[in-house]
N, C-alpha and C. Protein backbone atom coordinates (compact mmCIF):
# COMPACT_ATOMS: atom_id res chain seq x y z
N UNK A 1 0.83 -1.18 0.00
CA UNK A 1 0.00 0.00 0.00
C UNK A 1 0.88 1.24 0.00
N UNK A 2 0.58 2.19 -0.96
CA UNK A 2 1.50 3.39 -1.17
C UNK A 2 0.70 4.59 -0.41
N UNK A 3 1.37 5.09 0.49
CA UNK A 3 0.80 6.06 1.47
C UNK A 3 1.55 7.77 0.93
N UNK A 4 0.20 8.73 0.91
CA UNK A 4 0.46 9.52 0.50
C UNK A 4 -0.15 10.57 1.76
N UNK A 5 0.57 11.44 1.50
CA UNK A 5 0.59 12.96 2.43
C UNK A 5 -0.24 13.75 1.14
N UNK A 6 -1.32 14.59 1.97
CA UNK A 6 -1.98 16.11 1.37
C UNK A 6 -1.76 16.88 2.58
N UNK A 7 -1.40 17.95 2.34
CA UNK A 7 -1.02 19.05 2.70
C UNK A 7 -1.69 20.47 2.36
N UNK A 8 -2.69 21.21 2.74
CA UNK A 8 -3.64 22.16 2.30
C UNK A 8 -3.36 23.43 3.05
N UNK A 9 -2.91 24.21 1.60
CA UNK A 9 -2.54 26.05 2.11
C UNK A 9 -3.83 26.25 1.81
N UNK A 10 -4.18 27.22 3.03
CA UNK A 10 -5.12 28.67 1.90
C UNK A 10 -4.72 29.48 2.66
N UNK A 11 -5.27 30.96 1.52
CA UNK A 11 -4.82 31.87 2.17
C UNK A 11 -5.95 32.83 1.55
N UNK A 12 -5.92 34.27 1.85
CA UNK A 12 -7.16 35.00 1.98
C UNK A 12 -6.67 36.48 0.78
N UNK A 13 -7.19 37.14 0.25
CA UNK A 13 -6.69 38.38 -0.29
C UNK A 13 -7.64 39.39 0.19
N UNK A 14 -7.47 40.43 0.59
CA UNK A 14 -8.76 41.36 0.99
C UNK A 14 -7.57 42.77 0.11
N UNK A 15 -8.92 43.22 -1.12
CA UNK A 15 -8.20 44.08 -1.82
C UNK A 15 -8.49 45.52 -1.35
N UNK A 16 -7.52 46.40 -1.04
CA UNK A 16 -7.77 47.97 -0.36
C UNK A 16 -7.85 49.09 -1.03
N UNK A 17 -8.04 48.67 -2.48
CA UNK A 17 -8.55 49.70 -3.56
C UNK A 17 -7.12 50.22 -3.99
N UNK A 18 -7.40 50.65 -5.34
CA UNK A 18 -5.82 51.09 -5.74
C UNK A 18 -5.04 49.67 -6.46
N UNK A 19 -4.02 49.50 -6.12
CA UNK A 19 -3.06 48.61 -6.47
C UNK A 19 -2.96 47.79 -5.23
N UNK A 20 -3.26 47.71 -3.94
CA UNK A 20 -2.76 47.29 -3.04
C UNK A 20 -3.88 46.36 -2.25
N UNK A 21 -3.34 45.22 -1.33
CA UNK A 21 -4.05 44.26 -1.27
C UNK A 21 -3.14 43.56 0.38
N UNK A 22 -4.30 42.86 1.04
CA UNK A 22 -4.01 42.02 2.30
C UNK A 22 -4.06 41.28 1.92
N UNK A 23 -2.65 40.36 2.22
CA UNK A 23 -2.83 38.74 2.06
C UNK A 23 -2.87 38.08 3.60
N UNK A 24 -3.77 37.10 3.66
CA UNK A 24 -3.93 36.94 5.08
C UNK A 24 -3.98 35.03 5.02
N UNK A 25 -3.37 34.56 5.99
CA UNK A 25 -3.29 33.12 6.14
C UNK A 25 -3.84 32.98 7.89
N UNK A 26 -4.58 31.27 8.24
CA UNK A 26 -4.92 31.07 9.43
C UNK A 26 -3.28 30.96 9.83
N UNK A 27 -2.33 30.32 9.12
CA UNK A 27 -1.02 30.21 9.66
C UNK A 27 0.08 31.22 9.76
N UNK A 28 -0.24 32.51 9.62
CA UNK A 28 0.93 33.07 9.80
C UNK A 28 0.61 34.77 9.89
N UNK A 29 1.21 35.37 9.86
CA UNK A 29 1.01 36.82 10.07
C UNK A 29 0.23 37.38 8.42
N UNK A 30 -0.69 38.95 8.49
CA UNK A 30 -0.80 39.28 7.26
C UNK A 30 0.11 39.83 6.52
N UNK A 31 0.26 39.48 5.39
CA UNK A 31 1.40 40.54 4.33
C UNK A 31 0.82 41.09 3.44
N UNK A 32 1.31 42.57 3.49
CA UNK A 32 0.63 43.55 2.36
C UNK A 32 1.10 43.52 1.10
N UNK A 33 0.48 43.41 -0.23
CA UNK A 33 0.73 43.05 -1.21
C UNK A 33 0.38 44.16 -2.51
N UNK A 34 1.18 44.19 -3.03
CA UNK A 34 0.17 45.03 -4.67
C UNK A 34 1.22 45.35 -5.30
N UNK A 35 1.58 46.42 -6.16
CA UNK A 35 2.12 46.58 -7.62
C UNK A 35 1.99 45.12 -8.85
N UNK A 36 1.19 45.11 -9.50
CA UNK A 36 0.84 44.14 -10.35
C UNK A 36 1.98 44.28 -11.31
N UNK A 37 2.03 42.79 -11.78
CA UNK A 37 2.79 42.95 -12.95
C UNK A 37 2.61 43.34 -14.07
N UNK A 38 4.26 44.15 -14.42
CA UNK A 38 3.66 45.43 -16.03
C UNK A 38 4.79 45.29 -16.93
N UNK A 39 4.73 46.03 -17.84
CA UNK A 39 5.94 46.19 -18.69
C UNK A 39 6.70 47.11 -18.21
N UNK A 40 6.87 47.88 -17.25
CA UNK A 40 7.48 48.65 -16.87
C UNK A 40 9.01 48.66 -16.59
N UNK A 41 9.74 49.34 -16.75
CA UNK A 41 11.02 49.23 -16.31
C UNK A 41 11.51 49.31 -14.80
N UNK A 42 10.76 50.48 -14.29
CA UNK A 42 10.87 50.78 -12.55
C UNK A 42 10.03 50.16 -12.11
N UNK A 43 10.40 49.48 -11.35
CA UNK A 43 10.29 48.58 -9.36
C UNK A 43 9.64 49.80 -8.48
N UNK A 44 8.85 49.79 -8.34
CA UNK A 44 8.71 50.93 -6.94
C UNK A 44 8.94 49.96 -6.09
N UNK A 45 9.08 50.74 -5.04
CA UNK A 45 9.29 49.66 -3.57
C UNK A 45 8.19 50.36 -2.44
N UNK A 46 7.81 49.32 -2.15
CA UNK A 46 6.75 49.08 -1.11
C UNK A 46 6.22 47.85 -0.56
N UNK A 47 4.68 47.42 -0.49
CA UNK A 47 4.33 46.45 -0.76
C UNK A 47 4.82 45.35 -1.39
N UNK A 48 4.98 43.72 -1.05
CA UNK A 48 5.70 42.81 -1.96
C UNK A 48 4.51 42.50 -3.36
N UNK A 49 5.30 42.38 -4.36
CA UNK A 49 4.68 42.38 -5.44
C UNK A 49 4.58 40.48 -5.46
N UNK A 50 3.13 40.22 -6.12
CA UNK A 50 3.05 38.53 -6.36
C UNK A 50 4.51 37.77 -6.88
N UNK A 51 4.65 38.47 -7.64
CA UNK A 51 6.17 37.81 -8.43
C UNK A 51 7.48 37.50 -7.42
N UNK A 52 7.55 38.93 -6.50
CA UNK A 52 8.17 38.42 -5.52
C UNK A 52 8.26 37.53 -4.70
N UNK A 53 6.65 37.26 -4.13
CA UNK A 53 6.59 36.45 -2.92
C UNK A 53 6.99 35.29 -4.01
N UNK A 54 6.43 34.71 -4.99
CA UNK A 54 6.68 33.71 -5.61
C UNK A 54 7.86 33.13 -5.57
N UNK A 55 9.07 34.30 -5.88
CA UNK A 55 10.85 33.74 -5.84
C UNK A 55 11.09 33.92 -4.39
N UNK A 56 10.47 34.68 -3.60
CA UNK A 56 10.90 34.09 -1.79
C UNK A 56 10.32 32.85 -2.06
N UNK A 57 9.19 32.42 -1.97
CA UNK A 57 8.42 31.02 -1.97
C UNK A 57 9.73 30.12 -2.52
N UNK A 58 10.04 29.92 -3.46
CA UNK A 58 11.03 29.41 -4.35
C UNK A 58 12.29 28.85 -3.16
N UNK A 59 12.56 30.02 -3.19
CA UNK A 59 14.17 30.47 -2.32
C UNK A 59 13.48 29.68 -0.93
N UNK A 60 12.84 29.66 -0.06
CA UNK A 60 12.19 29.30 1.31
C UNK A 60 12.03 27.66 0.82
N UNK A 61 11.17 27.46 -0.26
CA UNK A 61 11.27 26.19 -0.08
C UNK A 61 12.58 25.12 -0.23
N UNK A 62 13.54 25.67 -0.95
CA UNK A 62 14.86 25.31 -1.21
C UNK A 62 15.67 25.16 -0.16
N UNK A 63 15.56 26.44 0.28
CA UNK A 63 16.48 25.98 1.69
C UNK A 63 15.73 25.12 2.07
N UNK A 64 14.63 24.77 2.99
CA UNK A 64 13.82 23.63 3.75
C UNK A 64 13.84 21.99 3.00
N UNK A 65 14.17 22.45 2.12
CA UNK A 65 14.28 20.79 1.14
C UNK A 65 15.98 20.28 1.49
N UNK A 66 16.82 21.54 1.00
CA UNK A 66 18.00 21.30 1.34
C UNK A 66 18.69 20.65 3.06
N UNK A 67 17.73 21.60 3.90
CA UNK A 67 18.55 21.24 5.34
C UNK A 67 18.02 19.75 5.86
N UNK A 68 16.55 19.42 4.87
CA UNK A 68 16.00 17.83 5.33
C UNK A 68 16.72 16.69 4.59
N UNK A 69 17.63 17.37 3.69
CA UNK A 69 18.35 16.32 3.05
C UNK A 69 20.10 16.38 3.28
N UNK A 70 20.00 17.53 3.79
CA UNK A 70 21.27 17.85 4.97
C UNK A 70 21.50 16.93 5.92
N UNK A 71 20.08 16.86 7.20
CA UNK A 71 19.78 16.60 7.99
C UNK A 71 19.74 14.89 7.67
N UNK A 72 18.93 14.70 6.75
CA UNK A 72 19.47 12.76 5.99
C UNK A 72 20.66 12.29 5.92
N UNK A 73 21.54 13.41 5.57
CA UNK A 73 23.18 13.07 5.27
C UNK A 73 23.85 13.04 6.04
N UNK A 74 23.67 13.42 7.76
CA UNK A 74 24.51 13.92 8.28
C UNK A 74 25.12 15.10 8.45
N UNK A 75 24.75 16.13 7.88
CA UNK A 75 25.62 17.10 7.42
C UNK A 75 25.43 18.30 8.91
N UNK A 76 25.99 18.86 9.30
CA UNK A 76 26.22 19.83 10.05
C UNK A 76 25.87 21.11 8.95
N UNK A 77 24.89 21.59 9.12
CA UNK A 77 25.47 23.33 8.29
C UNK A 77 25.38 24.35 9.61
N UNK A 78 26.69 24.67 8.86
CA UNK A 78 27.25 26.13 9.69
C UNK A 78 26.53 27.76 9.32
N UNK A 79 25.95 27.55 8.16
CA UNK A 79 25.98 28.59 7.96
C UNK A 79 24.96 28.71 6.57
N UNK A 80 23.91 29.47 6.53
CA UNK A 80 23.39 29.53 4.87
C UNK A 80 22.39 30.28 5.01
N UNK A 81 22.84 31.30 3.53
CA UNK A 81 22.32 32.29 3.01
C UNK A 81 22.42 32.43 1.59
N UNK A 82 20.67 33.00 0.78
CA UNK A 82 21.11 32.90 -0.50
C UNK A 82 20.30 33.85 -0.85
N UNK A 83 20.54 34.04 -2.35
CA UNK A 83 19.68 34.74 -3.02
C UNK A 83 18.72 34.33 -4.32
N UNK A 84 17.59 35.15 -4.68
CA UNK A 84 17.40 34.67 -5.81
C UNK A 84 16.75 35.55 -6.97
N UNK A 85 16.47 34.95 -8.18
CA UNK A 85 16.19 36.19 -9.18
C UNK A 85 15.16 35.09 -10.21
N UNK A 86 14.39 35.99 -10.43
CA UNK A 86 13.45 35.04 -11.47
C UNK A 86 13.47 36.73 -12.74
N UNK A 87 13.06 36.19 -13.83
CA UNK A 87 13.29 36.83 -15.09
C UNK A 87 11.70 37.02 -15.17
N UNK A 88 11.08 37.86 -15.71
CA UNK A 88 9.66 38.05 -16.45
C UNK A 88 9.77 38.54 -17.17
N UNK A 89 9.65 38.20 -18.54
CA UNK A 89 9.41 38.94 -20.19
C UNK A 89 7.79 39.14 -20.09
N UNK A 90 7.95 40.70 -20.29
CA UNK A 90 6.43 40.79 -21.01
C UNK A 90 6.57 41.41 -22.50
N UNK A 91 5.93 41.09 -23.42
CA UNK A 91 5.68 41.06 -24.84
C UNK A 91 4.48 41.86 -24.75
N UNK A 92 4.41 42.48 -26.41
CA UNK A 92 2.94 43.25 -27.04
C UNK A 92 2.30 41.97 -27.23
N UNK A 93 2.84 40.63 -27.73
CA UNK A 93 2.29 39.68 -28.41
C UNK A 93 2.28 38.41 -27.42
N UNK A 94 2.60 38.21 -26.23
CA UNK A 94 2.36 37.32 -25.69
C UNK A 94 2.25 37.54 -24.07
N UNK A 95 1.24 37.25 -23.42
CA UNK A 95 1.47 37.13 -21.85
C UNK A 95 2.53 36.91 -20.86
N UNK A 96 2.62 38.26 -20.10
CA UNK A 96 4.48 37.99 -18.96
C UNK A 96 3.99 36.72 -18.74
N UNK A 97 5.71 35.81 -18.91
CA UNK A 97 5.61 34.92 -18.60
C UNK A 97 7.38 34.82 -17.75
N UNK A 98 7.57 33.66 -16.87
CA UNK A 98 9.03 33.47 -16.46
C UNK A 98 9.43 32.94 -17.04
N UNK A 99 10.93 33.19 -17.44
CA UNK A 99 11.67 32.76 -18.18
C UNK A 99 13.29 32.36 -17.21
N UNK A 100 13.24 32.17 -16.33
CA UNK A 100 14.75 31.89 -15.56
C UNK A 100 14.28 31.94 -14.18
N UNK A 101 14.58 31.17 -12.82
CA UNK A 101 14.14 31.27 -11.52
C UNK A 101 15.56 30.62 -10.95
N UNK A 102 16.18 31.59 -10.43
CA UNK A 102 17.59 30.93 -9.88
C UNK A 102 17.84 31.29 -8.65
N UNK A 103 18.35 30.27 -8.01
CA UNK A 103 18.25 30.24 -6.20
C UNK A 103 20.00 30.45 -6.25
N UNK A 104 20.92 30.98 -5.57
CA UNK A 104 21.78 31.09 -5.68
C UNK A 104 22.79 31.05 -3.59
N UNK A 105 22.04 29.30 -2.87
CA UNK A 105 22.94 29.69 -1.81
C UNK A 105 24.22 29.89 -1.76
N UNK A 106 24.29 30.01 -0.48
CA UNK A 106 25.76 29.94 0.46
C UNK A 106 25.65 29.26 1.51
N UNK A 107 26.49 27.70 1.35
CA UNK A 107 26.35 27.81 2.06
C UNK A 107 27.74 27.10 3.07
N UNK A 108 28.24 27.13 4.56
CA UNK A 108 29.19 26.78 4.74
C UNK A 108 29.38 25.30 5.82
N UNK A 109 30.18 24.72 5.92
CA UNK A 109 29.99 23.32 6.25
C UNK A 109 31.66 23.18 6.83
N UNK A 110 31.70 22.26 7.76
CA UNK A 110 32.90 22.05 8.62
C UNK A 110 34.37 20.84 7.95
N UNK A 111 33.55 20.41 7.18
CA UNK A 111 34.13 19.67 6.41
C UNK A 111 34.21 19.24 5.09
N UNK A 112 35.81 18.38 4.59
CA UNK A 112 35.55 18.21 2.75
C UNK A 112 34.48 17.63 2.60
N UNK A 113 34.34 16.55 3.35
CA UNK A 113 33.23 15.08 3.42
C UNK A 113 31.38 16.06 2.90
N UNK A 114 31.57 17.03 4.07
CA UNK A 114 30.30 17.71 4.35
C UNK A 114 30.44 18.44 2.84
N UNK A 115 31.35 19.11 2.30
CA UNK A 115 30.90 20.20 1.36
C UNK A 115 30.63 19.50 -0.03
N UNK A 116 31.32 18.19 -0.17
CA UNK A 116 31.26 17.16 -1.21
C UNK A 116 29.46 16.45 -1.31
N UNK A 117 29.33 16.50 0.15
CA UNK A 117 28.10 15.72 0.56
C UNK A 117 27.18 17.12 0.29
N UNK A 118 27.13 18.14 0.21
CA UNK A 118 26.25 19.33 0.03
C UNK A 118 26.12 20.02 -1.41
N UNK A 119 27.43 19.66 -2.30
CA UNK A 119 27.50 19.39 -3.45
C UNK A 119 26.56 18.54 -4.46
N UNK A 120 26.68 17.53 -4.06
CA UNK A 120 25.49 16.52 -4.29
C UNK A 120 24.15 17.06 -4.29
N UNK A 121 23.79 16.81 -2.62
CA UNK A 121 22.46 17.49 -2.39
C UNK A 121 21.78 18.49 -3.05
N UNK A 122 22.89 19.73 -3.70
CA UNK A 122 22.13 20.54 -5.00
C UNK A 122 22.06 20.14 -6.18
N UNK A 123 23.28 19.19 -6.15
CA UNK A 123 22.75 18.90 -8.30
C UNK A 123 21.43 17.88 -7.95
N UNK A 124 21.41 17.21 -7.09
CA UNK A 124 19.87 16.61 -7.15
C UNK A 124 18.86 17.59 -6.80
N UNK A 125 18.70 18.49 -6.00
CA UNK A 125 17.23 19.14 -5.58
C UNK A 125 16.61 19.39 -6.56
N UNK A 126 17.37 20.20 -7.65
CA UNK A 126 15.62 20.35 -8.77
C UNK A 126 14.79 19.22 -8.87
N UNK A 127 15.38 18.14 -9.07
CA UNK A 127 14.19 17.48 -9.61
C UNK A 127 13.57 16.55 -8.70
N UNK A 128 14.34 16.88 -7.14
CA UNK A 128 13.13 16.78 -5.95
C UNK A 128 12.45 17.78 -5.28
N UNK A 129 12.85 19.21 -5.46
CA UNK A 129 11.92 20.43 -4.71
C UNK A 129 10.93 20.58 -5.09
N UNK A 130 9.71 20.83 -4.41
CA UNK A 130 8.64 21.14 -4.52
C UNK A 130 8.28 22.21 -5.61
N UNK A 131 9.23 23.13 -5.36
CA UNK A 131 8.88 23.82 -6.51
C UNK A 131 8.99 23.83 -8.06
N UNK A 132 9.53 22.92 -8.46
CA UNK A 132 10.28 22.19 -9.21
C UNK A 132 8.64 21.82 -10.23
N UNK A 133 7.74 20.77 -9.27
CA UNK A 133 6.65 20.70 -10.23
C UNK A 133 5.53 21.48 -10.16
N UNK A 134 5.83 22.50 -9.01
CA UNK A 134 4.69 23.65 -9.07
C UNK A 134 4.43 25.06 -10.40
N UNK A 135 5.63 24.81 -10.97
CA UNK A 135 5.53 26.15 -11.38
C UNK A 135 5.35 26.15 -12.88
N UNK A 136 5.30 24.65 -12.81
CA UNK A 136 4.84 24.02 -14.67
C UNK A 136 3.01 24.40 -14.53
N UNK A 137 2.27 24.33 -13.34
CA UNK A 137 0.82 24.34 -13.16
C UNK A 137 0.12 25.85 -13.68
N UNK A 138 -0.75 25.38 -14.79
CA UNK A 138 -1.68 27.02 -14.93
C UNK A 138 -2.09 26.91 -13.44
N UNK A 139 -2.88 28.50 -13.03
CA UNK A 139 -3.70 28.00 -11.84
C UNK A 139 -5.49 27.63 -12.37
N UNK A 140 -6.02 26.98 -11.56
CA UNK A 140 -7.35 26.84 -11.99
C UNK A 140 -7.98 28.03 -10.93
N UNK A 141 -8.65 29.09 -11.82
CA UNK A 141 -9.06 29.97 -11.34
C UNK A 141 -11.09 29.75 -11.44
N UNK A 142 -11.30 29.62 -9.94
CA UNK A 142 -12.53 29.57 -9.33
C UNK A 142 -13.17 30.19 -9.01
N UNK A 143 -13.88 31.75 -9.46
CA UNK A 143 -14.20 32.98 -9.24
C UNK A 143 -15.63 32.70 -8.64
N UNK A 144 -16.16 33.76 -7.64
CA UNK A 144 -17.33 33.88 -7.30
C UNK A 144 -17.63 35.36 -7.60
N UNK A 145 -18.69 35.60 -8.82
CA UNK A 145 -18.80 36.96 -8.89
C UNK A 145 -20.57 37.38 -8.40
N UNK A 146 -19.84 38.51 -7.99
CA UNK A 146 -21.48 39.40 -6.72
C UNK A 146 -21.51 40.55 -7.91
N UNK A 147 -23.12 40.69 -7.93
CA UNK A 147 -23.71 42.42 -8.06
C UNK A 147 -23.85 42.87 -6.69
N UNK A 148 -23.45 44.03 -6.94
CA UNK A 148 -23.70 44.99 -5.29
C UNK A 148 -24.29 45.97 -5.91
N UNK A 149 -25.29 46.34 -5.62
CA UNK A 149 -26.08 47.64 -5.73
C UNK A 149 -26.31 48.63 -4.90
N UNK A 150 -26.06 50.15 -5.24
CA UNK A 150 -25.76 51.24 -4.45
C UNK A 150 -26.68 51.49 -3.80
N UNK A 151 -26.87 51.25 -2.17
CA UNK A 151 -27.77 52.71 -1.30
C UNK A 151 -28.28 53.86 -1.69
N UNK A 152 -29.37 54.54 -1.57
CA UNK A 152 -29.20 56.00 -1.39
C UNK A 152 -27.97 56.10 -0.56
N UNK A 153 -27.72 56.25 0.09
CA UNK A 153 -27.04 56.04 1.73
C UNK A 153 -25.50 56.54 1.13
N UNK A 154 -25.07 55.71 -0.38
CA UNK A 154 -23.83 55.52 -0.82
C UNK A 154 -23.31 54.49 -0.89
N UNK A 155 -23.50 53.70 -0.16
CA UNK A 155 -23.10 52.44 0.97
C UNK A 155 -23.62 51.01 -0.25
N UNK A 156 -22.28 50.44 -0.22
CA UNK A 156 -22.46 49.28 -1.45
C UNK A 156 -23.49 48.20 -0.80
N UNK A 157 -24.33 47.32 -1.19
CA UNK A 157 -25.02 46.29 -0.55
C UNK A 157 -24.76 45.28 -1.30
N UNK A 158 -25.03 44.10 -0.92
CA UNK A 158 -24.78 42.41 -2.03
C UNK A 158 -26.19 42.31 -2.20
N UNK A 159 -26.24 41.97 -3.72
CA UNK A 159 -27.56 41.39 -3.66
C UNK A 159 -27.20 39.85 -4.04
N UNK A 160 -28.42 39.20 -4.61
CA UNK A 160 -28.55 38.08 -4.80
C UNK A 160 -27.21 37.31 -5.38
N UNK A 161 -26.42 36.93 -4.91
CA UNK A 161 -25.26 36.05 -5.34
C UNK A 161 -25.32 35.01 -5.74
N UNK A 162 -24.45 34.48 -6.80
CA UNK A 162 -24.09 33.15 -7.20
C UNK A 162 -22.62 32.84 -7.96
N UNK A 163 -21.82 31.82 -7.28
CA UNK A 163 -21.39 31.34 -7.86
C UNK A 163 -20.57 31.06 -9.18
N UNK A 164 -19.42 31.90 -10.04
CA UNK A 164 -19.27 31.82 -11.41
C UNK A 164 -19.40 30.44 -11.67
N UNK A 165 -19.99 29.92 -13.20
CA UNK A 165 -19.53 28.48 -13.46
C UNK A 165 -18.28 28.53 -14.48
């Protein structure tokens, strides 16, 4: 019998008008979110943009794959820190899409045995990290769309809702 693990994120968006948006999880603190992706050349800085959290996501799950297969090997790590960079082309003629997602640790280890043995552990992770088969997935997008109709008052109300199919 082949035993399998599910594992279920959700998480919440509450949008604050403008460009900007709450992302909210039962597991963890809220993070403020917005600048959508554009053709633009300038980054403003503020809010984390989706694309970002995506290459932290990336970078976070890497390390955590790495130190459990650290942690398999024996390995002591002393020390690790990395960076990372993902590419987005946007086109007149085709939808931004990624084109490059590169994790780039550091990391340091007490021994040859260990750094030989940590060597390894990265030329294998792609094609065991999680993220590895996540990022081939369209998402399946499940919309629920509302009419709200205006008050005298001003004041938005829901009316009769249903469901997109």
């Amino acid at each position: 019998m082949t035993n399998v693990t599910i594992t279920e994120y959700e998480t919440r968006l509450y949008w604050q008008g403008e460009r900007g948006a709450v992302l909210t999880s039962d597991r963890a603190p809220p993070v403020p979110i917005g600048q959508p992706l554009t053709g633009q050349d300038t980054v403003a800085v503020g809010p984390w943009s989706p694309e970002a959290l995506l290459v932290g996501a990336v970078e976070g799950r890497t390390l955590l794959a790495f130190l459990e297969q650290a942690r398999e090997a024996d390995v002591r790590v002393l020390f690790y820190q990395s960076s990372a960079v993902a590419r987005v082309v946007c086109g007149a003629d085709q939808p931004p899409h990624l084109t490059d997602l590169i994790v780039r640790p550091h990391v340091a280890v007490a021994t040859e045995a260990d750094a030989e043995a940590v060597r390894l552990i990265f030329t294998e992770l792609p094609a065991h990290c999680f993220p590895s088969s996540v990022i081939n997935i369209t998402p399946r997008i499940e919309p629920v769309v509302e009419t709200w109709h205006a008050r005298s008052s001003g004041r938005s109300v829901p009316a009769a809702t249903a469901p997109a199919s």
